[in-house]
C-alpha atoms as a PDB file:
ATOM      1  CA  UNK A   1      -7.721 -63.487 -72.762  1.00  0.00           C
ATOM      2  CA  UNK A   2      -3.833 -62.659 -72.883  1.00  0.00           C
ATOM      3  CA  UNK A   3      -3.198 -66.449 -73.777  1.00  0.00           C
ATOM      4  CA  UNK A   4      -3.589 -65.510 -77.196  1.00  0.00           C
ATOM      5  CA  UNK A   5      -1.064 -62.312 -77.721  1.00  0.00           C
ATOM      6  CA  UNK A   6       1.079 -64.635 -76.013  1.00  0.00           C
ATOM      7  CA  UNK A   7       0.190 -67.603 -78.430  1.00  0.00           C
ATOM      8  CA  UNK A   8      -0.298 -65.975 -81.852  1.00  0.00           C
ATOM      9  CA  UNK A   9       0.275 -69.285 -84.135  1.00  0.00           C
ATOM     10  CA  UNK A  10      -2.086 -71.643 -81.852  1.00  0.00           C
ATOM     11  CA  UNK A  11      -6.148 -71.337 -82.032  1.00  0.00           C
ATOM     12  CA  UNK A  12      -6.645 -69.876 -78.621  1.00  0.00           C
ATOM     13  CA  UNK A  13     -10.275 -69.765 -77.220  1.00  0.00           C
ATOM     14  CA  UNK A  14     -11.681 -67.945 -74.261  1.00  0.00           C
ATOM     15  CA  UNK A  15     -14.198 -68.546 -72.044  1.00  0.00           C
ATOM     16  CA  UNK A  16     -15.142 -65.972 -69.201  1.00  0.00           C
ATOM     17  CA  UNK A  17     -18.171 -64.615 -67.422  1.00  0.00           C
ATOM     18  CA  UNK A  18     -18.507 -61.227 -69.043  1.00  0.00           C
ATOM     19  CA  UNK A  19     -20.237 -59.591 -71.579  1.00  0.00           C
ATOM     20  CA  UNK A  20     -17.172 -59.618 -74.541  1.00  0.00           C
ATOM     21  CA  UNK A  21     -17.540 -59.679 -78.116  1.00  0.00           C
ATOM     22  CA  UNK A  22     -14.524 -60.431 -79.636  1.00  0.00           C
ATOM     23  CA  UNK A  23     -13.220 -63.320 -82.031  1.00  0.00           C
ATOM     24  CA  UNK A  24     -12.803 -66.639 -80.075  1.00  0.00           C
ATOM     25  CA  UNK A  25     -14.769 -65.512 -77.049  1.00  0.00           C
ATOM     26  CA  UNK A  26     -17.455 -67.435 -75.414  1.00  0.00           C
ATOM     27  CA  UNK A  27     -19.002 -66.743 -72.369  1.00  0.00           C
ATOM     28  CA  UNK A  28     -19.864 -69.717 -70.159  1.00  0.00           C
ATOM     29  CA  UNK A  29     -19.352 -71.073 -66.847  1.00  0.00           C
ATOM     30  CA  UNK A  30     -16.241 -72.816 -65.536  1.00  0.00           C
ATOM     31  CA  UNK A  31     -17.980 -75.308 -63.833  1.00  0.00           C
ATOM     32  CA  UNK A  32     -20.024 -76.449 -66.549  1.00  0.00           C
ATOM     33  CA  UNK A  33     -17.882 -75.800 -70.036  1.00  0.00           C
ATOM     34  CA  UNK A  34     -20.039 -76.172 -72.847  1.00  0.00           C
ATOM     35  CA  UNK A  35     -17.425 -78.129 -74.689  1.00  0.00           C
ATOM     36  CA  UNK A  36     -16.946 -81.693 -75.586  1.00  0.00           C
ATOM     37  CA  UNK A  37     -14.626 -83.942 -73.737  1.00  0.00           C
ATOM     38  CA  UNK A  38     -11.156 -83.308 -74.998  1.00  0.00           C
ATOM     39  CA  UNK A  39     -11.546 -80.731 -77.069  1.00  0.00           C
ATOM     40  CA  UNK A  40      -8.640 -78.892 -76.415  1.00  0.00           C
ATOM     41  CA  UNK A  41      -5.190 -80.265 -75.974  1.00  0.00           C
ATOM     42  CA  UNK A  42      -4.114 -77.334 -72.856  1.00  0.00           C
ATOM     43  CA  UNK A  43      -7.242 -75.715 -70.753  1.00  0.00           C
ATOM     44  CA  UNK A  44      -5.604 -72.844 -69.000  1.00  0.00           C
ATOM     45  CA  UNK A  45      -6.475 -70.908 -66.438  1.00  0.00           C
ATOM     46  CA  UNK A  46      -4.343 -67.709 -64.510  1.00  0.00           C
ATOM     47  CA  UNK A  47      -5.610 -66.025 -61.183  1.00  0.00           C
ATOM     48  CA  UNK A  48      -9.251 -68.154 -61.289  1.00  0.00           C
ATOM     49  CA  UNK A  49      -8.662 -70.858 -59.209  1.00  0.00           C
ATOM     50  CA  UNK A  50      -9.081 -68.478 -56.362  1.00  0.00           C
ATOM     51  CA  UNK A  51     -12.141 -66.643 -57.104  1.00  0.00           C
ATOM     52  CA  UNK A  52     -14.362 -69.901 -57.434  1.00  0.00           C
ATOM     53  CA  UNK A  53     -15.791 -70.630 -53.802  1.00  0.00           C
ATOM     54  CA  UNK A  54     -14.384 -73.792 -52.338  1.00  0.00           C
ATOM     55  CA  UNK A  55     -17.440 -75.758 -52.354  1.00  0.00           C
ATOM     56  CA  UNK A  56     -16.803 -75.696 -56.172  1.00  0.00           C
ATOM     57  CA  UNK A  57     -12.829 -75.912 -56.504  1.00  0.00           C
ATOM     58  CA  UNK A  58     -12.702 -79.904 -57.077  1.00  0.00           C
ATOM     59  CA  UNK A  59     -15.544 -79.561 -59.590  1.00  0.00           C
ATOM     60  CA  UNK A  60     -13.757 -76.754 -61.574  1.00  0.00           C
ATOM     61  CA  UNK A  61     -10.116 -79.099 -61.849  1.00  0.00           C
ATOM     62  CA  UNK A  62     -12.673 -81.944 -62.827  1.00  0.00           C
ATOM     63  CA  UNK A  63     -14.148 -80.129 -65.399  1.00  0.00           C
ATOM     64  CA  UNK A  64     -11.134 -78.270 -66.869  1.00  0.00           C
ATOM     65  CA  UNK A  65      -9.810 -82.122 -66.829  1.00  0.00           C
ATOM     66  CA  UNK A  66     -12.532 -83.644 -68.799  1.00  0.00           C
ATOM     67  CA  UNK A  67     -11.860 -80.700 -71.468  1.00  0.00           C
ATOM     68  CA  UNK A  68      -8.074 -81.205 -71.913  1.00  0.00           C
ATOM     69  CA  UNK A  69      -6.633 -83.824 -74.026  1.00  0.00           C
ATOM     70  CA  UNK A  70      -2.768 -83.656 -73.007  1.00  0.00           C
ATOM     71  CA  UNK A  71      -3.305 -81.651 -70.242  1.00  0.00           C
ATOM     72  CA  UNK A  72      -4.372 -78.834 -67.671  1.00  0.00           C
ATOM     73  CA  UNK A  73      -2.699 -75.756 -66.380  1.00  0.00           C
ATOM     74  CA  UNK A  74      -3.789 -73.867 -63.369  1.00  0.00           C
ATOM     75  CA  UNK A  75      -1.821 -71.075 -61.940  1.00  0.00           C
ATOM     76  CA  UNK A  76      -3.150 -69.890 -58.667  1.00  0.00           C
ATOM     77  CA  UNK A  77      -2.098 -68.077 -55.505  1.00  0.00           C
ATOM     78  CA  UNK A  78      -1.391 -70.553 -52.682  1.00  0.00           C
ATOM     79  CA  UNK A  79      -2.914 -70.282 -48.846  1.00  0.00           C
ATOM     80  CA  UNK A  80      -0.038 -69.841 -46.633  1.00  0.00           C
ATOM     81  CA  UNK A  81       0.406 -67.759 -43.572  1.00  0.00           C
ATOM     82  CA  UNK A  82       2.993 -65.327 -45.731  1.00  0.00           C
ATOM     83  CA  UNK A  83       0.757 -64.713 -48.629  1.00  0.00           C
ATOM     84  CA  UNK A  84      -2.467 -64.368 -46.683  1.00  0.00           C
ATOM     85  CA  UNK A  85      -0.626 -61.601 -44.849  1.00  0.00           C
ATOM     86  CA  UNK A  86       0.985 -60.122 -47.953  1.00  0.00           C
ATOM     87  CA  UNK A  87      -2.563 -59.752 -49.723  1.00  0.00           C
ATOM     88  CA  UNK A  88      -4.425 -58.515 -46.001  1.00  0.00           C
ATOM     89  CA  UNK A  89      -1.360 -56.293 -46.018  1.00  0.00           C
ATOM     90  CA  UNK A  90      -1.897 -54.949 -49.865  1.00  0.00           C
ATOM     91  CA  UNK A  91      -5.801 -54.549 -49.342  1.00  0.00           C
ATOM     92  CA  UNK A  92      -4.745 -51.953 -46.596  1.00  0.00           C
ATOM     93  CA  UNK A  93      -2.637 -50.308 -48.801  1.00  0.00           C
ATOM     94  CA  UNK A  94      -5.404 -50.338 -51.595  1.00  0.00           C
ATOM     95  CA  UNK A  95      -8.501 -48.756 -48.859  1.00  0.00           C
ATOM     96  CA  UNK A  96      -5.870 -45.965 -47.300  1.00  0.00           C
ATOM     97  CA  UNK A  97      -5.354 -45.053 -51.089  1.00  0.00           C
ATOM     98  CA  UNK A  98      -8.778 -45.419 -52.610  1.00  0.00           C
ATOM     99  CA  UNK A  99     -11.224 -45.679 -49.460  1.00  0.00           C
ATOM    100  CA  UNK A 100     -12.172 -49.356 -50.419  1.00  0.00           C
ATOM    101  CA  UNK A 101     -10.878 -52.715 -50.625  1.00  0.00           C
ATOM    102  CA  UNK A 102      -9.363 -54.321 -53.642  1.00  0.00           C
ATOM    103  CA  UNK A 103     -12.146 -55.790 -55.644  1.00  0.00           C
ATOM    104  CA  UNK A 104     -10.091 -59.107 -56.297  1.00  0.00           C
ATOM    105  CA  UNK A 105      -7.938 -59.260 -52.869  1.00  0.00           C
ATOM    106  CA  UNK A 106     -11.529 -58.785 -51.015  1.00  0.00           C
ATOM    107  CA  UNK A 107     -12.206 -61.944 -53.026  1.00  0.00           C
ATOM    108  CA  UNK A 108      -9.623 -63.877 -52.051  1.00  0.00           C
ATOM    109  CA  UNK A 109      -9.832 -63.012 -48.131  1.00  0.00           C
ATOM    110  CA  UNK A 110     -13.348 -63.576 -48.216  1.00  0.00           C
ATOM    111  CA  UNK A 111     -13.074 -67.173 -50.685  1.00  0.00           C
ATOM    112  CA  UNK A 112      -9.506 -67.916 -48.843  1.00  0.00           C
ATOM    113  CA  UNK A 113      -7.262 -68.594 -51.018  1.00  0.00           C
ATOM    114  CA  UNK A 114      -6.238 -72.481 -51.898  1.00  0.00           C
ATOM    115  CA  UNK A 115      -3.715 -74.089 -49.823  1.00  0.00           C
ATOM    116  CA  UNK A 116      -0.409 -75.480 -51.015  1.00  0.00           C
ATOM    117  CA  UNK A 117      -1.486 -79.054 -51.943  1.00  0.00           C
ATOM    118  CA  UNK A 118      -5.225 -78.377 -53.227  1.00  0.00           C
ATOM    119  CA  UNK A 119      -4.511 -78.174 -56.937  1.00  0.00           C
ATOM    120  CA  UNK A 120      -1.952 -80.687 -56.660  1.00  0.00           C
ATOM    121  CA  UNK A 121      -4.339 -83.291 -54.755  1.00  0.00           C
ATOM    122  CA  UNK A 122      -7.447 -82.735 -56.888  1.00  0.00           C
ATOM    123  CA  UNK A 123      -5.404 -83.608 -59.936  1.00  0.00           C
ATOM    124  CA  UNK A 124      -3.338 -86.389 -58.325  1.00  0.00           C
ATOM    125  CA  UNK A 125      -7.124 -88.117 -57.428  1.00  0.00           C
ATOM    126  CA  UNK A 126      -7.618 -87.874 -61.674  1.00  0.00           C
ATOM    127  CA  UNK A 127      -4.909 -90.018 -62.152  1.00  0.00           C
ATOM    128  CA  UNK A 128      -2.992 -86.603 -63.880  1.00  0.00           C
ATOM    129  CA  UNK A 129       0.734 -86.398 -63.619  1.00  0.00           C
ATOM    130  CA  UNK A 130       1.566 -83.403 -61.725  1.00  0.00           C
ATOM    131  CA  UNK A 131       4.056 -81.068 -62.009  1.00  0.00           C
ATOM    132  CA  UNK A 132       4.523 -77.691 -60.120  1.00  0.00           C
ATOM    133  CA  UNK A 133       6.770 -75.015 -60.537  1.00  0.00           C
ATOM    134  CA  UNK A 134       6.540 -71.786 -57.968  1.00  0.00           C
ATOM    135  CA  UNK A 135       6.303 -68.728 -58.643  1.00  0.00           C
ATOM    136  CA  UNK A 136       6.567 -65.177 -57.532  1.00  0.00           C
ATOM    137  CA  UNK A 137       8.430 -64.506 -54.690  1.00  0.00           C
ATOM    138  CA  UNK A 138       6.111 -63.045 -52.122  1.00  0.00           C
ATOM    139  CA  UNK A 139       8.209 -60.387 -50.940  1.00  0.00           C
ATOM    140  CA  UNK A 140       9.038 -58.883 -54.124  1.00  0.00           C
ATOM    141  CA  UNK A 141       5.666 -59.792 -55.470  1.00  0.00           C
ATOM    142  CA  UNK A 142       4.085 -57.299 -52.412  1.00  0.00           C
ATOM    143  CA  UNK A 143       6.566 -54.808 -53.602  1.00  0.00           C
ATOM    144  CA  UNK A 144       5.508 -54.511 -57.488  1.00  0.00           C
ATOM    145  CA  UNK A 145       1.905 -54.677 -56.056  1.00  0.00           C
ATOM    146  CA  UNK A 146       2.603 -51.834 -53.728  1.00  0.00           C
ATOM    147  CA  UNK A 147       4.079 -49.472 -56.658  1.00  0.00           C
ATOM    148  CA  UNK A 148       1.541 -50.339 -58.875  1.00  0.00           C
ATOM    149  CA  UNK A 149      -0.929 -49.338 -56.615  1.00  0.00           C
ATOM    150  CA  UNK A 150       0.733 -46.206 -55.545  1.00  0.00           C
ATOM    151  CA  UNK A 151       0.895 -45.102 -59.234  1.00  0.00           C
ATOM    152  CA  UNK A 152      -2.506 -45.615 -60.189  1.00  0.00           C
ATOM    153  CA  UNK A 153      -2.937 -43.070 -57.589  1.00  0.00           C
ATOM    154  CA  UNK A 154      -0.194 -40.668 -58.580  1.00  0.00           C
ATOM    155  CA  UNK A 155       0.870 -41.110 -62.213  1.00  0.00           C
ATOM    156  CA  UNK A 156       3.964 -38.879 -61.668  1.00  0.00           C
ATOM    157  CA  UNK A 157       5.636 -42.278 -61.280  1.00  0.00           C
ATOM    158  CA  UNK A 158       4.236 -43.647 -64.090  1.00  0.00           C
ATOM    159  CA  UNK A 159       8.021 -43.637 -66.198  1.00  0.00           C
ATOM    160  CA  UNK A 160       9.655 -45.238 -63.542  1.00  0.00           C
ATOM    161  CA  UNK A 161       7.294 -48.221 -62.811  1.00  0.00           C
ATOM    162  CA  UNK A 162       7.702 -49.055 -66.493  1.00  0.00           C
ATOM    163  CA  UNK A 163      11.316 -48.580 -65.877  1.00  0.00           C
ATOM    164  CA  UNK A 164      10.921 -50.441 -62.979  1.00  0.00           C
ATOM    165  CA  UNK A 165       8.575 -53.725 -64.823  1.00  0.00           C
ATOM    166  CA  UNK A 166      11.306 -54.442 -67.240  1.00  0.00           C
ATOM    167  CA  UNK A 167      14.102 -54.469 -64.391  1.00  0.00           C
ATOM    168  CA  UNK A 168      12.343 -57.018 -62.863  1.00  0.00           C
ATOM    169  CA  UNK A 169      11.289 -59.078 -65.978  1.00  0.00           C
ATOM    170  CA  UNK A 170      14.583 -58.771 -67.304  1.00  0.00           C
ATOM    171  CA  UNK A 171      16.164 -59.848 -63.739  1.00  0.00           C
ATOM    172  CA  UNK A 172      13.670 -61.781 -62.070  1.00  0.00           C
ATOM    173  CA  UNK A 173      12.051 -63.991 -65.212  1.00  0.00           C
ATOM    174  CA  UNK A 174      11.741 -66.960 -62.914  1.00  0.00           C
ATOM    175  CA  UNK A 175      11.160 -65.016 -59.615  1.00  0.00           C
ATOM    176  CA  UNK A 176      10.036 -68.445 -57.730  1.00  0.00           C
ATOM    177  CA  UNK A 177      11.864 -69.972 -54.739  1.00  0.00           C
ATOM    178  CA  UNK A 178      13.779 -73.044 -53.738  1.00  0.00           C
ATOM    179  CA  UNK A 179      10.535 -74.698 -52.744  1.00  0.00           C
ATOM    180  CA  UNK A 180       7.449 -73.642 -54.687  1.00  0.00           C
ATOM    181  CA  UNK A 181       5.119 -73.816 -51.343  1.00  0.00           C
ATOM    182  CA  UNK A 182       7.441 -70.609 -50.393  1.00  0.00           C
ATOM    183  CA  UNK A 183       6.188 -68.711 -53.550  1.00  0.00           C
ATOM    184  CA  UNK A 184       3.296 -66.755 -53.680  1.00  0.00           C
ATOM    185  CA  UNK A 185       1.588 -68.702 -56.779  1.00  0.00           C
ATOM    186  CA  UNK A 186       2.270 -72.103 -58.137  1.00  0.00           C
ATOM    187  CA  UNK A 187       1.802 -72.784 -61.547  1.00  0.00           C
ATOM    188  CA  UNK A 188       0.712 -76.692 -61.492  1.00  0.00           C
ATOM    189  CA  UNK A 189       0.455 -78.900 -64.442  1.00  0.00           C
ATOM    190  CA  UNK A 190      -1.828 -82.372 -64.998  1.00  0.00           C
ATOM    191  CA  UNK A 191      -0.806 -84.291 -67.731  1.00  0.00           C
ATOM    192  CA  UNK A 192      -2.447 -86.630 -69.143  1.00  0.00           C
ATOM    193  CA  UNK A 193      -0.727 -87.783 -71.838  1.00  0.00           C
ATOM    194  CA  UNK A 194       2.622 -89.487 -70.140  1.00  0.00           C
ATOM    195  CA  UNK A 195       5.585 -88.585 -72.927  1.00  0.00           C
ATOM    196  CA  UNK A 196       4.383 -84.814 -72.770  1.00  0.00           C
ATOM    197  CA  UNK A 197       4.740 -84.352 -69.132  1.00  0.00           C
ATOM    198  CA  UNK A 198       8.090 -85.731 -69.385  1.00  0.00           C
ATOM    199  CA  UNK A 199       8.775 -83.297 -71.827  1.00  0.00           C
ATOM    200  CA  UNK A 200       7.118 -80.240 -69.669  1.00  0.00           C
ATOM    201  CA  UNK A 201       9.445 -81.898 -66.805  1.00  0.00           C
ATOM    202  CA  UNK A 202      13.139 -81.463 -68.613  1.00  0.00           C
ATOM    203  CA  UNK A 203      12.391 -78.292 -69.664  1.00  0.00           C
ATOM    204  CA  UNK A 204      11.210 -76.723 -66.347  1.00  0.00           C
ATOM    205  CA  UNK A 205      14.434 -78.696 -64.764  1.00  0.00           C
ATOM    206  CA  UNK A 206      16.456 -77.255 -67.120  1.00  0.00           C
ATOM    207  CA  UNK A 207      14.994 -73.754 -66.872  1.00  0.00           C
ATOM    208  CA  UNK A 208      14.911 -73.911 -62.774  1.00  0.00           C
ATOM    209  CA  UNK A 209      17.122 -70.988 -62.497  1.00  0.00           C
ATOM    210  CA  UNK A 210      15.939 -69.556 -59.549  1.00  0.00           C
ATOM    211  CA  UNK A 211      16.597 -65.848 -58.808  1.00  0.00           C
ATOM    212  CA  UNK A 212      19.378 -65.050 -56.497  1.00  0.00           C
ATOM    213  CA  UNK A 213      19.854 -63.119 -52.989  1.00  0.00           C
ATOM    214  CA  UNK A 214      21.653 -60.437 -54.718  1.00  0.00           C
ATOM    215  CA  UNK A 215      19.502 -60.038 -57.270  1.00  0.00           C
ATOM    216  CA  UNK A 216      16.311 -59.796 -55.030  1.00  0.00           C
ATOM    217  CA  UNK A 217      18.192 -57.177 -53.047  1.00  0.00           C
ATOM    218  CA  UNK A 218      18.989 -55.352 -56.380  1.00  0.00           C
ATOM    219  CA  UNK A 219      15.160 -55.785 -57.355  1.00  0.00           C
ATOM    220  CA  UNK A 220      13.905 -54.601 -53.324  1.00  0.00           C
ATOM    221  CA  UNK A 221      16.556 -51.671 -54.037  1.00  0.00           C
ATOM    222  CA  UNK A 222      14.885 -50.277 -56.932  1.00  0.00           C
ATOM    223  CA  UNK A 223      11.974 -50.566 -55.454  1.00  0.00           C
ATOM    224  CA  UNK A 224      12.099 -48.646 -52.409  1.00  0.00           C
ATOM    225  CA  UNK A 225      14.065 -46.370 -54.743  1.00  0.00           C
ATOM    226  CA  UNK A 226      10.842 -45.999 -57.185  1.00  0.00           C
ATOM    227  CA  UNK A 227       8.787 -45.371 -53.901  1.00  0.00           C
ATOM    228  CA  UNK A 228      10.901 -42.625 -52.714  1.00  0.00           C
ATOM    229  CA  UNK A 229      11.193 -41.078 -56.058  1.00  0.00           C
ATOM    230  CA  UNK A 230       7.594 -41.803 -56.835  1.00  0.00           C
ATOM    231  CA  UNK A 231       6.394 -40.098 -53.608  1.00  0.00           C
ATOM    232  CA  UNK A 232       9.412 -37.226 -54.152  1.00  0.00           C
ATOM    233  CA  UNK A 233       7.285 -36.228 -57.712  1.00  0.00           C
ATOM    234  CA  UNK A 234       4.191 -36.020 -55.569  1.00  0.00           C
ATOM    235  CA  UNK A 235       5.343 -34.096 -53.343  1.00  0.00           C
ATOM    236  CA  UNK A 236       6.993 -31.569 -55.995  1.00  0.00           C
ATOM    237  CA  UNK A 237       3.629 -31.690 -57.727  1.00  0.00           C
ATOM    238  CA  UNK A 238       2.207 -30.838 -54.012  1.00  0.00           C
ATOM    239  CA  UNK A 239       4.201 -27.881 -53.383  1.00  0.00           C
ATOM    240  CA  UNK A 240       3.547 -26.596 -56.298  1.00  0.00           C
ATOM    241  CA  UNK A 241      -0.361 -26.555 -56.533  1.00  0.00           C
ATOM    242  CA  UNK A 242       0.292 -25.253 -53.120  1.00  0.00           C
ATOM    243  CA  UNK A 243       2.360 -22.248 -54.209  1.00  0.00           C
ATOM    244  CA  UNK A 244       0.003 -21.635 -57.185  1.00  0.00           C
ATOM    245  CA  UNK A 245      -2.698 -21.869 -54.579  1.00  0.00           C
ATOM    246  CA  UNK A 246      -0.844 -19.012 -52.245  1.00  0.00           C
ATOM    247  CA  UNK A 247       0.256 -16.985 -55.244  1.00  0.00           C
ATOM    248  CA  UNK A 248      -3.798 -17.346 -56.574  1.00  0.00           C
ATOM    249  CA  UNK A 249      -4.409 -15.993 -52.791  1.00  0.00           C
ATOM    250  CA  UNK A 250      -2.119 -12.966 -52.806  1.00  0.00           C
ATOM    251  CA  UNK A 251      -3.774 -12.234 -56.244  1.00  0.00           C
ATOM    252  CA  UNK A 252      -7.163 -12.314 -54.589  1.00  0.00           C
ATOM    253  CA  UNK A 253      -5.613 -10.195 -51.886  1.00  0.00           C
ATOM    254  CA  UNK A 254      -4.015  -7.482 -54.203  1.00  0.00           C
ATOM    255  CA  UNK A 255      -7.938  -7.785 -56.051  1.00  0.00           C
ATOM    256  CA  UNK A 256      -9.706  -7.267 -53.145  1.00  0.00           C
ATOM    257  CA  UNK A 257      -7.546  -4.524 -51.468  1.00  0.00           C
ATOM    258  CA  UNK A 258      -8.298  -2.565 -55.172  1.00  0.00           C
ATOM    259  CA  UNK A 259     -11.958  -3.443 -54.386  1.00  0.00           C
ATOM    260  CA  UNK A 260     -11.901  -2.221 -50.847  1.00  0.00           C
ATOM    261  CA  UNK A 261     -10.368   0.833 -51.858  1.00  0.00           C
ATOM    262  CA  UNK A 262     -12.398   1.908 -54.945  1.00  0.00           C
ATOM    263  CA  UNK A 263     -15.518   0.818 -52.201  1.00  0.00           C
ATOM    264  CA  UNK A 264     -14.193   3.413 -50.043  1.00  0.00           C
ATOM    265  CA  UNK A 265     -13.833   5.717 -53.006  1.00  0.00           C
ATOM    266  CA  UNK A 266     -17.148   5.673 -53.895  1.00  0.00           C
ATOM    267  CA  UNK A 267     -18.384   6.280 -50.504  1.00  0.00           C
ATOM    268  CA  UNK A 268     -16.795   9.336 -50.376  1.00  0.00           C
ATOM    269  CA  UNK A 269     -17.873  10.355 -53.500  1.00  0.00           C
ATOM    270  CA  UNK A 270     -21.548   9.545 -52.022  1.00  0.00           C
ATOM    271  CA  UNK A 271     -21.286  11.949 -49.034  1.00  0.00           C
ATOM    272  CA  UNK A 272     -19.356  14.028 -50.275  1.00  0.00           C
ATOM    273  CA  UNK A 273     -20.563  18.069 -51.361  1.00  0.00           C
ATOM    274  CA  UNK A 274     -21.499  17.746 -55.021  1.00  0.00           C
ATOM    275  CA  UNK A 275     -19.032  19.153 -57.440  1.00  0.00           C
ATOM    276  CA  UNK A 276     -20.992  22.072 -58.758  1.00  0.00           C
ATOM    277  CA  UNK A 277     -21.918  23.044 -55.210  1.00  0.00           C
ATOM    278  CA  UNK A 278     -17.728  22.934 -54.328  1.00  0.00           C
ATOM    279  CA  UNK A 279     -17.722  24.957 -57.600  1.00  0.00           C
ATOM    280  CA  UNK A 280     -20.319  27.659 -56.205  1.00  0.00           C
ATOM    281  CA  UNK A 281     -18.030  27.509 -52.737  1.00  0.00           C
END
């Protein structure tokens, strides 16, 4: 439901699965929208494409079509051999942290995630015009995926990865590669309405700026810097629960050697003559 926040003077509605009450919300199934045809002018959808099983993929772009009056806008993950390895890579990462897979990675290893030309093809079959723009570059994509998991683990990176987010927003705005099929998600647009897409395609030609070499080294830099720093504060926070942990043992030891000895004490005291009888001696 971000669409919204990020489009505060259009009516935005929602529709999702879950249990949400909140203004504009509906819940309802993707597959079978209980809308009329055309009764939005955009039907967005981010990270969804994936989750629905293929059996129902062409049925979810042929609904989402029969919704949308200028057009449809699905950003997805894409099925190559790079970003299936990337996310089986990431899941790893995820169950040696947290003893289980990723609830939405699981998802898309088990769905598979769609390949290059799926979106693209379903659309093209509708008559759409289709435009795609890539984006994401998988390498620095696994990166931020890899700090954000490590620091919902151990928050003492927490400053840095927010740090870190606006480097890479600020540097890396259009993150995609030469050739979108090299990016980890493509962002693919069916128009319906001819003059629009013509208008969607000057603007993304005009805003191709893909992001350099140097910059992706800059952005892999701080990265691997965050990680070492990031694991640097756990390891500070380590040693010292672990010196609070020996310093709370030589306090039990300095307890325990008073308890021995007043133990001892009072053993004595137990077999010892009584006082008045040393008294009478």
């Amino acid at each position: 439901g971000l669409t919204g926040a990020l489009h505060v003077n259009d009516d935005v509605t929602v529709l999702d699965v879950y249990d949400v009450k909140e203004k504009n919300y509906i819940k309802g199934d993707g597959l079978n929208m209980p809308f009329k045809d055309g009764e939005f002018d955009f039907v967005v959808s981010f990270d969804v494409f994936e989750h629905i099983p293929k059996k129902n993929r062409e049925k979810f772009i042929i609904e989402s079509s029969r919704v949308a009056k200028i057009a449809l806008i699905t950003a997805a993950p894409i099925g190559t051999k790079e970003n299936e390895s990337a996310e089986n890579y990431l899941n790893e990462i995820h169950k040696k942290l947290y003893k289980k897979d990723h609830i939405w990675l699981k998802e898309h290893i088990e769905y598979g995630i769609p390949g290059p030309s799926l979106a693209r093809d379903l659309m093209t079959e509708l008559n759409l015009k289709v435009l795609i723009a890539g984006s994401n570059d998988t390498v620095l994509w696994t990166l931020m995926q890899s700090a954000v998991f490590i620091n919902a683990k151990f928050d003492k990176g927490q400053q840095s990865l927010t740090k870190l987010n606006r480097l890479y927003n600020h540097i890396a705005y259009n993150d995609g590669t030469m050739n979108p099929d090299e990016s980890y998600r493509h962002i693919v647009f069916g128009f319906k309405d001819y003059l629009q897409s013509k208008k969607a395609e000057e603007f993304l030609n005009k805003h191709d700026e893909v992001i350099s070499l140097q910059n992706k080294v800059d952005i892999a830099y701080e990265l691997n810097l965050h990680y070492i720093n990031t694991l640097f504060e756990y390891t500070k926070s380590y040693e010292e629960l672990y010196k609070l942990f020996v310093d709370k043992i030589k306090e039990k030891e300095v307890l325990q050697k008073t308890i021995d000895s007043l133990i001892k004490e009072n053993d004595h005291l137990k077999t010892s003559i009584p006082f008045e009888e040393q008294d009478r001696t």
